[in-house]
C-alpha atoms as a PDB file:
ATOM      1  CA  UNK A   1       0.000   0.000   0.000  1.00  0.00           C
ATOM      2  CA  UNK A   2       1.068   3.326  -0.816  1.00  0.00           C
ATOM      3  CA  UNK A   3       2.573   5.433   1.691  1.00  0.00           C
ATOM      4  CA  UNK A   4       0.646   8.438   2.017  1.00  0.00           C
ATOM      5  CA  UNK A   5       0.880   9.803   5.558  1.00  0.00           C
ATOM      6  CA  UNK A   6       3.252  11.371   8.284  1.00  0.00           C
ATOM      7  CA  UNK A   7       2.877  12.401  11.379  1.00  0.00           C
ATOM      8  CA  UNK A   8       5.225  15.149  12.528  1.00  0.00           C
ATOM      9  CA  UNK A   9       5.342  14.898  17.082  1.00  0.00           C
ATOM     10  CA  UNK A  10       5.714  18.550  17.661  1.00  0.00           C
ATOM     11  CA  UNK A  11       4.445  18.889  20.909  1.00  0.00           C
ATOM     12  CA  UNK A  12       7.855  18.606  22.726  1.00  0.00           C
ATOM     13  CA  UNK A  13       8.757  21.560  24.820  1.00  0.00           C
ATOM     14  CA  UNK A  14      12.232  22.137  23.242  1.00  0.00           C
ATOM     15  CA  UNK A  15      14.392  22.528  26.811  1.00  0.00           C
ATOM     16  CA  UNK A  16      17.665  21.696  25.242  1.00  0.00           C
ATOM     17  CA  UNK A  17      17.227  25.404  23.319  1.00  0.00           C
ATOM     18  CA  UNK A  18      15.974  27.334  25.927  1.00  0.00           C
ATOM     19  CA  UNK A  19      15.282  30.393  26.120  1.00  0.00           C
ATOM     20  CA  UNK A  20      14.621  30.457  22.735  1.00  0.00           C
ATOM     21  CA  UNK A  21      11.903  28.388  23.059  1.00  0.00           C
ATOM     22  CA  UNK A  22      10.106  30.264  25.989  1.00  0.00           C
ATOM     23  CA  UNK A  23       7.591  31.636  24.088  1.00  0.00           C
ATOM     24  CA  UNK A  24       8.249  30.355  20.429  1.00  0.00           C
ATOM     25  CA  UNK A  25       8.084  26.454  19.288  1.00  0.00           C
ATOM     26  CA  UNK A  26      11.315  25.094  18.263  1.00  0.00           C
ATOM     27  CA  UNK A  27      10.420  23.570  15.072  1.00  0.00           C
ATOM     28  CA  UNK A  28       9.912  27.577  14.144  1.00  0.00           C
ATOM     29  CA  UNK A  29      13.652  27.949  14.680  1.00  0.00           C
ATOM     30  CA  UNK A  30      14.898  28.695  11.499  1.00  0.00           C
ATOM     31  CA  UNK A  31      18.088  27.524  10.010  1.00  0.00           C
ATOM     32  CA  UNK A  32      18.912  30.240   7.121  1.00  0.00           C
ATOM     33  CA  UNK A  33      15.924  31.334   6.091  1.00  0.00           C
ATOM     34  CA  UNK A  34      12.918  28.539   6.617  1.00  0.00           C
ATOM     35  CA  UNK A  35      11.986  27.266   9.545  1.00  0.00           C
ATOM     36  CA  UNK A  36      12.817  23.791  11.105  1.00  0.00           C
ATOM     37  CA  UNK A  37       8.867  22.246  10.417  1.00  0.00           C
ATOM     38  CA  UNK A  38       9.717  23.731   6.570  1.00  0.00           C
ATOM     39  CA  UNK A  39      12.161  21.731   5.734  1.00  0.00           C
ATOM     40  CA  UNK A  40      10.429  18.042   6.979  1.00  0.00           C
ATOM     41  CA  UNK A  41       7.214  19.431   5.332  1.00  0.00           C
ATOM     42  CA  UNK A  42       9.441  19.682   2.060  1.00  0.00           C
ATOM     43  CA  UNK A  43      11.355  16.411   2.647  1.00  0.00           C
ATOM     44  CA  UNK A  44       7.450  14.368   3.209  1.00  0.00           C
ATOM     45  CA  UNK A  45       6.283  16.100   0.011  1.00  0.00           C
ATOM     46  CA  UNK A  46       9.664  15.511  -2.010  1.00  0.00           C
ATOM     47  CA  UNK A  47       8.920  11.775  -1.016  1.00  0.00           C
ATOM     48  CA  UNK A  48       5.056  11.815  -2.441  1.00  0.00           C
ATOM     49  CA  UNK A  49       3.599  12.484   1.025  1.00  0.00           C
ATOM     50  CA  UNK A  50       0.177  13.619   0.312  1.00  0.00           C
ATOM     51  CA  UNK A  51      -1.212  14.014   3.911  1.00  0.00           C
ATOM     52  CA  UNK A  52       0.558  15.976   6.716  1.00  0.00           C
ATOM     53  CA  UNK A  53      -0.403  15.486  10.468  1.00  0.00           C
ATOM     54  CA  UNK A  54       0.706  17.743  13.250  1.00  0.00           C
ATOM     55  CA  UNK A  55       1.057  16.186  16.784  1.00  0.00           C
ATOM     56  CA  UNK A  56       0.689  19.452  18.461  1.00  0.00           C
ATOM     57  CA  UNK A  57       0.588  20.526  22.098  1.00  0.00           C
ATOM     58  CA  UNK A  58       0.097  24.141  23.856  1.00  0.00           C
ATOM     59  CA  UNK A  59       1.602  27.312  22.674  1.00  0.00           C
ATOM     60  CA  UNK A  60       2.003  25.763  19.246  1.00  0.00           C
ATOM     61  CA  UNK A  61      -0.755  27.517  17.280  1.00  0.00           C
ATOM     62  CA  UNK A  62       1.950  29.011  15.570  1.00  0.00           C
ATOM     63  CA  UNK A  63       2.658  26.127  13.312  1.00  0.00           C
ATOM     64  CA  UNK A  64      -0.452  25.679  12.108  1.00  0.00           C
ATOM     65  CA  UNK A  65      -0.556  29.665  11.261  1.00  0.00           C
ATOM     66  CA  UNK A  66       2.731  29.213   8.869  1.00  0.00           C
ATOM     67  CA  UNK A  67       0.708  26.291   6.499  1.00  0.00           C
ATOM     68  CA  UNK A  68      -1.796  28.493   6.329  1.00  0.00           C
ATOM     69  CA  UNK A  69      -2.746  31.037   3.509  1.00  0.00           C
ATOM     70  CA  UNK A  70      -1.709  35.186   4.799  1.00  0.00           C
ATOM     71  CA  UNK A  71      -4.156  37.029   2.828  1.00  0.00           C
ATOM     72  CA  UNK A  72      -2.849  40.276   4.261  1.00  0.00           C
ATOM     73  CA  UNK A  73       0.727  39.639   3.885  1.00  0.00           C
ATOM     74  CA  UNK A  74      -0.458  38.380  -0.105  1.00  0.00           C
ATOM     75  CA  UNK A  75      -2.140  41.696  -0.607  1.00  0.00           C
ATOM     76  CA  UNK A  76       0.905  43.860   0.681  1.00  0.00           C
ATOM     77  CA  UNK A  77       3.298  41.983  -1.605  1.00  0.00           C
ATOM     78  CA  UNK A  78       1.644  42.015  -4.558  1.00  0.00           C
ATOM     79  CA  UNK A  79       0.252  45.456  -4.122  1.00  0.00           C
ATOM     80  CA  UNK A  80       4.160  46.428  -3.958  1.00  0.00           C
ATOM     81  CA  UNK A  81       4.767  45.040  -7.523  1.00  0.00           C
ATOM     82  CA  UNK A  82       8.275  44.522  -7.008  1.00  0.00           C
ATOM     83  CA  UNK A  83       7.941  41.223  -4.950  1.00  0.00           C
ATOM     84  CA  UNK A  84       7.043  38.333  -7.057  1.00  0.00           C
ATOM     85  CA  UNK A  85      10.285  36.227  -5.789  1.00  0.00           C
ATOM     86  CA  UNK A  86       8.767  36.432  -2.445  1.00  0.00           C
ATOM     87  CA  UNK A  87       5.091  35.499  -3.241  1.00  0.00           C
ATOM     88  CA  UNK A  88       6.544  32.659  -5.739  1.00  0.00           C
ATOM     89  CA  UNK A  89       8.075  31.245  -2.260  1.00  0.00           C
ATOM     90  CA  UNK A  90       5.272  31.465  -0.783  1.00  0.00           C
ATOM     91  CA  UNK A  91       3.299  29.878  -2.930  1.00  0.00           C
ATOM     92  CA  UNK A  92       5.925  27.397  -3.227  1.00  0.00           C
ATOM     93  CA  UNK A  93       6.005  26.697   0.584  1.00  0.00           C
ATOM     94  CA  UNK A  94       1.976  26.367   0.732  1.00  0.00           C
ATOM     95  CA  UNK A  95       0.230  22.897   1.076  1.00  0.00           C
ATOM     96  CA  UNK A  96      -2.639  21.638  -0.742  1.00  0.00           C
ATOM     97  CA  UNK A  97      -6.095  22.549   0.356  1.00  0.00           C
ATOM     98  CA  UNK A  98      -7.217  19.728   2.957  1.00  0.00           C
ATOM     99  CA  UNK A  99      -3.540  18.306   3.115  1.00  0.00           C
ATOM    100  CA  UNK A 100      -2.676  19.111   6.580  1.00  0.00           C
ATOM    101  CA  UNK A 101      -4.693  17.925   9.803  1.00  0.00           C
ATOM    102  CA  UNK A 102      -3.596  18.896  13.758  1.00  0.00           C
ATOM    103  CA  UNK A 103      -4.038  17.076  16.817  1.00  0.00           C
ATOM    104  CA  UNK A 104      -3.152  17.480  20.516  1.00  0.00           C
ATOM    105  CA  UNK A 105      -1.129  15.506  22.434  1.00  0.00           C
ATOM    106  CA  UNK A 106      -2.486  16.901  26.064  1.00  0.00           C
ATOM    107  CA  UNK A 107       0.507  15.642  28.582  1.00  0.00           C
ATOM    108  CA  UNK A 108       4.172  15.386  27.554  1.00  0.00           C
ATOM    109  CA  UNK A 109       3.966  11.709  27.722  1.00  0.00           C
ATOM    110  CA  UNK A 110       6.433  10.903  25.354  1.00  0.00           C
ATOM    111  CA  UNK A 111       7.107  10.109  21.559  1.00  0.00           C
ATOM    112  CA  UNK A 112       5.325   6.516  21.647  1.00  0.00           C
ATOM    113  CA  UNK A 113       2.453   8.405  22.797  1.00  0.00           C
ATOM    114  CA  UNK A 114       2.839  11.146  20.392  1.00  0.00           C
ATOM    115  CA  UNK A 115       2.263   9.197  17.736  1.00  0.00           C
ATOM    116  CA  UNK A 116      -0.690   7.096  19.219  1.00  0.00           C
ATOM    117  CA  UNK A 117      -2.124  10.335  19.067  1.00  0.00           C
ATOM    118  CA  UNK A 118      -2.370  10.216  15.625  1.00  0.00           C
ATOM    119  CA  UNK A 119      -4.469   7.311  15.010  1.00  0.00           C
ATOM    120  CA  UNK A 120      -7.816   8.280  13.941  1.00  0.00           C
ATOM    121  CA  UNK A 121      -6.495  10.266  11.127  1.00  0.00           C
ATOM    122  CA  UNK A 122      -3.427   8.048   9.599  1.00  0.00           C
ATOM    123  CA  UNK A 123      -6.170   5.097   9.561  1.00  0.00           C
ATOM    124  CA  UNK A 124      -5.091   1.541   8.370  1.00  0.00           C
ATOM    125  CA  UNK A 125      -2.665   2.031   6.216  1.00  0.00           C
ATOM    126  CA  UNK A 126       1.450   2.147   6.731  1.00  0.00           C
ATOM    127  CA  UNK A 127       2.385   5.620   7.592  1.00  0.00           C
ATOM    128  CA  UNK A 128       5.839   7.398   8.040  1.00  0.00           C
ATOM    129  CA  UNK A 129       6.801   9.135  11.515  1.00  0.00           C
ATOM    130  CA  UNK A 130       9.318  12.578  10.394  1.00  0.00           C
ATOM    131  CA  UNK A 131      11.305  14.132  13.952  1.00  0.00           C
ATOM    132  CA  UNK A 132      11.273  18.020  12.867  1.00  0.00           C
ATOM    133  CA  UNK A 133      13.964  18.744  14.927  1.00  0.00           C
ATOM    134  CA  UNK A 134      16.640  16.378  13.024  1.00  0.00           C
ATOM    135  CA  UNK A 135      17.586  17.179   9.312  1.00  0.00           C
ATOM    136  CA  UNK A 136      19.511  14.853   6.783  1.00  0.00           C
ATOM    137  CA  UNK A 137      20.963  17.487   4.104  1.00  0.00           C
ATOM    138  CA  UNK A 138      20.615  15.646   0.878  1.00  0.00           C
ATOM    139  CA  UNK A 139      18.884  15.344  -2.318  1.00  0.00           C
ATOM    140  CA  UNK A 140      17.199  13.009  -2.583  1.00  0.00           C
ATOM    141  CA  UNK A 141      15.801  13.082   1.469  1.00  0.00           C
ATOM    142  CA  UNK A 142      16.142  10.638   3.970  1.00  0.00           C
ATOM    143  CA  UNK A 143      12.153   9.925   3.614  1.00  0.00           C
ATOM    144  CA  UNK A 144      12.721   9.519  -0.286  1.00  0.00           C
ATOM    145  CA  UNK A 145      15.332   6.991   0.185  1.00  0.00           C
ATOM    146  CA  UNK A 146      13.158   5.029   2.748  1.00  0.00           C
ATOM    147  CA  UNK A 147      10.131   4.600   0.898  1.00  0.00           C
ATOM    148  CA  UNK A 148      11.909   3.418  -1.797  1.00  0.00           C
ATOM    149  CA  UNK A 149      13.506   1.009  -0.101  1.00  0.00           C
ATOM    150  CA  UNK A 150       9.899  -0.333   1.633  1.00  0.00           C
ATOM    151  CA  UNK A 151       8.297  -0.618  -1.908  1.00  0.00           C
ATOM    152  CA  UNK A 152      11.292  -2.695  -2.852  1.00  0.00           C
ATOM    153  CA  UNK A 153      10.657  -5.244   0.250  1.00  0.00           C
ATOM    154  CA  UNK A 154       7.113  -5.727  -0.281  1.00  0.00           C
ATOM    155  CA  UNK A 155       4.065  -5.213   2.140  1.00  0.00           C
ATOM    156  CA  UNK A 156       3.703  -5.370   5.801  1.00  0.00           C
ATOM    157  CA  UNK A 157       7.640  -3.595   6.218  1.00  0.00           C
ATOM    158  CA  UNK A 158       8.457  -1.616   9.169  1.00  0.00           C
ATOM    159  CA  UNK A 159      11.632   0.746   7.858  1.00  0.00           C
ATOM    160  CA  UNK A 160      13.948   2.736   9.899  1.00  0.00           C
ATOM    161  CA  UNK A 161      16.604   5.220   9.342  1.00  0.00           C
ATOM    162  CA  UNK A 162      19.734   4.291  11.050  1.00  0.00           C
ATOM    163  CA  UNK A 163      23.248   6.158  11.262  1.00  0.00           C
ATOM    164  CA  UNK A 164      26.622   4.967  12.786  1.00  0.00           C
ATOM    165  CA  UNK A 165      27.584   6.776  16.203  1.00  0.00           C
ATOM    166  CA  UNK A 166      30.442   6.803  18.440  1.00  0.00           C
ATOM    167  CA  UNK A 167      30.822   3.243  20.481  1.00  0.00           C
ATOM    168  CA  UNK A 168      31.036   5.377  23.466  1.00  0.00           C
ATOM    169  CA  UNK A 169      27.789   6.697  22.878  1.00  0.00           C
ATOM    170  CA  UNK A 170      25.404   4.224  21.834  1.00  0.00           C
ATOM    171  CA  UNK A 171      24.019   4.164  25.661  1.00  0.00           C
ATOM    172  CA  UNK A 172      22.190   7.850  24.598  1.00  0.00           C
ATOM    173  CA  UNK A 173      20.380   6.295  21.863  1.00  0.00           C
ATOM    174  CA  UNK A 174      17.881   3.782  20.241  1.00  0.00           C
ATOM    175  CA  UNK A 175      20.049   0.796  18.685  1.00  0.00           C
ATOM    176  CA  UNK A 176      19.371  -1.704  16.724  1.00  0.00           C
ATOM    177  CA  UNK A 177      21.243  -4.967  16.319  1.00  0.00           C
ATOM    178  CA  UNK A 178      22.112  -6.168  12.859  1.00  0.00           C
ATOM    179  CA  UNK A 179      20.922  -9.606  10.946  1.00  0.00           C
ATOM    180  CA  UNK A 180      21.059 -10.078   7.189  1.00  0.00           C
ATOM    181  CA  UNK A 181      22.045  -7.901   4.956  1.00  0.00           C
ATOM    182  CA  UNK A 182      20.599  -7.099   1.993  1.00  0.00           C
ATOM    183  CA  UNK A 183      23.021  -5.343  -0.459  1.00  0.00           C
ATOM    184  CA  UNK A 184      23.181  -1.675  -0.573  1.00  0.00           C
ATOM    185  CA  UNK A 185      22.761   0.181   2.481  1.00  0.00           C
ATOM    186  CA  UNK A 186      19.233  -2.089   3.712  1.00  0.00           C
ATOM    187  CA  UNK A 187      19.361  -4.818   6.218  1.00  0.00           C
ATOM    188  CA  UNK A 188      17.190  -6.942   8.331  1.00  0.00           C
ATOM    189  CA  UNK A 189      16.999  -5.402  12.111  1.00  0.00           C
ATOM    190  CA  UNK A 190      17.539  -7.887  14.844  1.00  0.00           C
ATOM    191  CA  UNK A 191      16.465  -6.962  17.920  1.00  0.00           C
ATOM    192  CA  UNK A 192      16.348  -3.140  19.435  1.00  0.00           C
ATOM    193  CA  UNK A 193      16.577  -1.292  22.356  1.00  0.00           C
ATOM    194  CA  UNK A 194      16.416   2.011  24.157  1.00  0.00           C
ATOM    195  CA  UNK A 195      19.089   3.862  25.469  1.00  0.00           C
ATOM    196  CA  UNK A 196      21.321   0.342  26.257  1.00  0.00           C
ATOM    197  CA  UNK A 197      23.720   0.287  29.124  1.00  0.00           C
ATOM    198  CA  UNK A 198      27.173   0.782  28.330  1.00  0.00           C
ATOM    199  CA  UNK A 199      28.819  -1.559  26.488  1.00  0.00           C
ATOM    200  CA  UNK A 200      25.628  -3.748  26.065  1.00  0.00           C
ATOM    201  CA  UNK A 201      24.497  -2.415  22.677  1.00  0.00           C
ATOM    202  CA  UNK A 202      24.459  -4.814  20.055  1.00  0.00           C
ATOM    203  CA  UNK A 203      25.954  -2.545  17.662  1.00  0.00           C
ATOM    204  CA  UNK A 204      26.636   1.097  16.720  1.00  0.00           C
ATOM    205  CA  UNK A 205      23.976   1.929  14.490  1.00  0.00           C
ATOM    206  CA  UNK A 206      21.351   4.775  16.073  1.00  0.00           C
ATOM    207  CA  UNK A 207      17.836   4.601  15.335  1.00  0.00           C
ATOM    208  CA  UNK A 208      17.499   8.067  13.805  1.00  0.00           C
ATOM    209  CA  UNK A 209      14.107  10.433  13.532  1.00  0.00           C
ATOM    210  CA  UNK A 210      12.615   8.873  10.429  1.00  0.00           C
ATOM    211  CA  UNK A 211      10.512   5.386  10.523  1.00  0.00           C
ATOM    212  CA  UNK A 212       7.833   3.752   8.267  1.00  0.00           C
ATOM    213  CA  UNK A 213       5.708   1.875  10.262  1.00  0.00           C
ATOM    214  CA  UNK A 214       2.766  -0.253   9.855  1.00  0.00           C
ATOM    215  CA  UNK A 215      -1.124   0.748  11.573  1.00  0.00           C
ATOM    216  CA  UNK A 216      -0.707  -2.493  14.131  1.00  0.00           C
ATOM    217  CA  UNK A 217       1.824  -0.280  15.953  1.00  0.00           C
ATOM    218  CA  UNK A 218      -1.253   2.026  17.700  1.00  0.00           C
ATOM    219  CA  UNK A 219      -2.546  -1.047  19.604  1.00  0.00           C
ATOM    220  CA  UNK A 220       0.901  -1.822  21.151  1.00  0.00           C
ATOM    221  CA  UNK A 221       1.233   1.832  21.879  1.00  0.00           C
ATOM    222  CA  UNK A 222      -2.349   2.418  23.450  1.00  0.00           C
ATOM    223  CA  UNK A 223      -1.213  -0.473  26.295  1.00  0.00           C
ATOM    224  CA  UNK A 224       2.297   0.380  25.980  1.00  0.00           C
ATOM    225  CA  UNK A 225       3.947   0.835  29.598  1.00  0.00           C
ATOM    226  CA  UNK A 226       6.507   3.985  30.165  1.00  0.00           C
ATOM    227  CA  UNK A 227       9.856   3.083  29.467  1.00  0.00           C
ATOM    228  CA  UNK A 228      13.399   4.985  30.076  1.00  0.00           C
ATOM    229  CA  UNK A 229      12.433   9.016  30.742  1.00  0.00           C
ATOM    230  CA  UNK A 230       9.238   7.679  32.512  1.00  0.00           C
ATOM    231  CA  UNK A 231       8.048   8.140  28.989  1.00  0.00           C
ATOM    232  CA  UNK A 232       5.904   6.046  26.320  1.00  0.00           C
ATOM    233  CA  UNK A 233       9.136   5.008  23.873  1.00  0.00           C
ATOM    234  CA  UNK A 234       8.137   4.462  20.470  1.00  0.00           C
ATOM    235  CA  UNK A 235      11.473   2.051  20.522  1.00  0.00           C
ATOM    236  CA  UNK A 236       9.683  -0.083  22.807  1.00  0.00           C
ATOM    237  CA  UNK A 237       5.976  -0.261  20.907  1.00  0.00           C
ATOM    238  CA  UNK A 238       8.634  -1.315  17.774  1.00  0.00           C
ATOM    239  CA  UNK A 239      10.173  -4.229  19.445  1.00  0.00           C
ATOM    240  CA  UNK A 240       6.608  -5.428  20.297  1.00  0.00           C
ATOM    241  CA  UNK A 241       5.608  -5.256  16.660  1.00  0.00           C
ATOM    242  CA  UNK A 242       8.974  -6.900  15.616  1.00  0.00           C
ATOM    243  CA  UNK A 243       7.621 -10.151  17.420  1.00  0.00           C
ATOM    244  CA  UNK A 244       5.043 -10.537  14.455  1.00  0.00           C
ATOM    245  CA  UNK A 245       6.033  -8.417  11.246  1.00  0.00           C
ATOM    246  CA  UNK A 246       9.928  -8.150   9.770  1.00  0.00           C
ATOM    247  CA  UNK A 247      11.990  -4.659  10.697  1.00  0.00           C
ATOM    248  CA  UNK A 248      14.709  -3.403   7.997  1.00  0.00           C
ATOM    249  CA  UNK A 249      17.343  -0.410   8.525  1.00  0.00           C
ATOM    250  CA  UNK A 250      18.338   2.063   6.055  1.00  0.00           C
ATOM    251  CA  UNK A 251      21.798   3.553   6.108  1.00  0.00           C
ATOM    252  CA  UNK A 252      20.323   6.262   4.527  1.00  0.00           C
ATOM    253  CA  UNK A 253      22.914   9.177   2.240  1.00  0.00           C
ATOM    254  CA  UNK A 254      23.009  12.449   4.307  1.00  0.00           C
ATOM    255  CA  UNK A 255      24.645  14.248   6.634  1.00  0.00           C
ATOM    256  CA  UNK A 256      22.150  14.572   9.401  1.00  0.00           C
ATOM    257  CA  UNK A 257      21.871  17.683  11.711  1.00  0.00           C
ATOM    258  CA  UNK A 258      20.433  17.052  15.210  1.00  0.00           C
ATOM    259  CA  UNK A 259      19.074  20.966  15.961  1.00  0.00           C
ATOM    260  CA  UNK A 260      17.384  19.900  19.143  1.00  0.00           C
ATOM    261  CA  UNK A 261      20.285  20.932  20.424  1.00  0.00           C
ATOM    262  CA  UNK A 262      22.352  24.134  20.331  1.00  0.00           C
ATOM    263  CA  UNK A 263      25.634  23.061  18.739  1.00  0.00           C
ATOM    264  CA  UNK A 264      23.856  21.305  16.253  1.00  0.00           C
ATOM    265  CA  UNK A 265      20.940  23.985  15.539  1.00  0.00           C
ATOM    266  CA  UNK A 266      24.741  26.459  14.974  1.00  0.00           C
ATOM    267  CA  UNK A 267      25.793  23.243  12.725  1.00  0.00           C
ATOM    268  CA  UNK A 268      23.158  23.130  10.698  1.00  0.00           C
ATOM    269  CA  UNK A 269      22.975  26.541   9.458  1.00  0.00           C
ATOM    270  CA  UNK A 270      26.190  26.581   8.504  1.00  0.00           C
ATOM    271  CA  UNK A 271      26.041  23.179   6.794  1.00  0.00           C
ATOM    272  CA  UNK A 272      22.504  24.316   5.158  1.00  0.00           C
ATOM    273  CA  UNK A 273      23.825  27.768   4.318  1.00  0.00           C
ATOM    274  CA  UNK A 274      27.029  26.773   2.585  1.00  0.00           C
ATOM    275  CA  UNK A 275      25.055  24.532   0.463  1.00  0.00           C
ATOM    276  CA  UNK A 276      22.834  27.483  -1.281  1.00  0.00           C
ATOM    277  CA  UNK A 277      24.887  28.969  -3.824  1.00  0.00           C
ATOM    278  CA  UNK A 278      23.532  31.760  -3.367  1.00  0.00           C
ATOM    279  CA  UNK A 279      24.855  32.382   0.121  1.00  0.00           C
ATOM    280  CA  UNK A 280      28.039  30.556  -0.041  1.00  0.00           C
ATOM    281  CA  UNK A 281      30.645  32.618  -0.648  1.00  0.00           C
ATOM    282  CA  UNK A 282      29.467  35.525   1.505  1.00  0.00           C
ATOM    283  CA  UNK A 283      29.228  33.075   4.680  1.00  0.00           C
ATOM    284  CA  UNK A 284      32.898  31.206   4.004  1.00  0.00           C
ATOM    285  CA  UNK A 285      33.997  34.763   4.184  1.00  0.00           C
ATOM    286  CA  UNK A 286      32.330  35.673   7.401  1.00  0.00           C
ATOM    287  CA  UNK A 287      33.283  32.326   8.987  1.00  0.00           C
ATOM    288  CA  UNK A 288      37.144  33.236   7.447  1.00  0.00           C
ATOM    289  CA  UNK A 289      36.495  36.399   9.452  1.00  0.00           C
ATOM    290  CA  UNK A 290      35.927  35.119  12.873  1.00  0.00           C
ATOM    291  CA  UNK A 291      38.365  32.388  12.852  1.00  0.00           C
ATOM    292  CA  UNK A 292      40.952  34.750  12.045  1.00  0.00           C
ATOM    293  CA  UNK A 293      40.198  36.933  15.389  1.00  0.00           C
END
């Protein structure tokens, strides 16, 4: 079945960026010039998403303000005449009428229950979960590489994107252990687990923010128990589901960014911003000038 839904969790409350995200949601941080929920919503729609759902929680009206239409700000553009790059963008940037649907997730209860949350409106069909708050720079996107790879194995495929890590450091992620290999960068998952003890993880492979996953997941989540954090780990509803339908990883092509965090937010806009032509040279030459101080 075609893979027509995602579900974007953004009802964290962003406390590795704070202050900045006091008053303002971090997936409206913006690396260059688009904000962090931007460039998922482009990388689901590069990948022939066709329906967009927002996990939301308080203070995050804001998100669903930027898919919507700005009449006013339309009218003051075009009524200056000398803005049609901006309104093309705009326009560009815009979903389809009746493409995006919002939901609340009412307690911080974690990202298992997140995207329980959702499951009225992705149905019973296989469905693909995006983290806004990790990017993969690349052409074609993370999501785009997945899919393909789940219409290669057939029906009834769970899919996640995995990256190497640091041995030291598998104990502050998901890991995954790995069984057969496929060719290319797409093997079978054996086994997973959350956050692993050091030097128990069965290898160094992360379990990244992208997943395809099949509808059976919502009734392990809706009886899942809280895991590590005290919180309902998606991880966890995935190794229940792994008892009855086949897991594969994707080493996926990318360099991916983790902005949750504030290193990585600075990293990204200077990975994202050297690779727009447009801005290039200008920012190599204001790096060049604070290195030299």
């Amino acid at each position: 079945m075609k893979i027509r839904k995602a579900v974007f969790p953004v009802a964290g409350l962003g406390t590795r960026v704070l202050p900045a995200t006091k008053a303002m949601p971090k997936e409206m941080l913006t690396i260059v010039d688009k904000p962090l929920i931007q460039y998922v919503f482009d990388e689901a729609r590069e990948a022939g998403i066709e329906h967009f759902i927002f996990v939301t929680g308080r203070n995050k009206g804001v998100i669903e303000d930027h898919f919507d239409r700005m009449f006013e700000l339309d009218t003051t553009l075009a009524a200056r005449g000398n803005k049609k790059a901006e309104i093309e963008i705009l326009a560009r940037d815009q979903p389809a009428a009746g493409a995006t649907s919002f939901t609340r997730q009412q307690a911080p209860l974690g990202l298992g229950h997140a995207v329980w949350c959702a499951r009225d409106i992705v149905g019973n069909e296989p469905f693909a979960v995006v983290l806004p708050d990790e990017l993969v720079l690349n052409t074609p996107g993370c999501l785009a590489q997945m899919i393909e790879a789940a219409n290669k194995l057939g029906e009834k495929t769970n899919v996640i994107a995995v990256e190497e890590v640091p041995a030291d450091m598998t104990h502050q992620y998901g890991i995954c252990g790995v069984g057969k290999r496929l060719g290319g960068n797409m093997f079978e998952v054996d086994g997973m687990v959350e956050k692993p003890p050091k030097g128990t993880a069965p290898s160094n492979l992360s379990i990244t923010g992208r997943y395809i996953l099949q509808p059976e997941i919502f009734s392990i989540l809706e009886t899942q128990e809280r895991g590590a954090g005290g919180e309902i780990q998606l991880t966890d509803a995935m190794i229940g589901l792994a008892r009855t339908q086949s897991f594969y990883g994707v080493e996926f092509e990318g360099e991916r960014h983790d902005c949750g965090s504030k290193a990585g937010f600075l990293r990204a806009n200077i990975a994202f911003g050297m690779a727009r032509a447009d801005l290039r040279d200008g920012l190599r030459a204001e790096m060049k000038h604070y290195l030299e101080k």
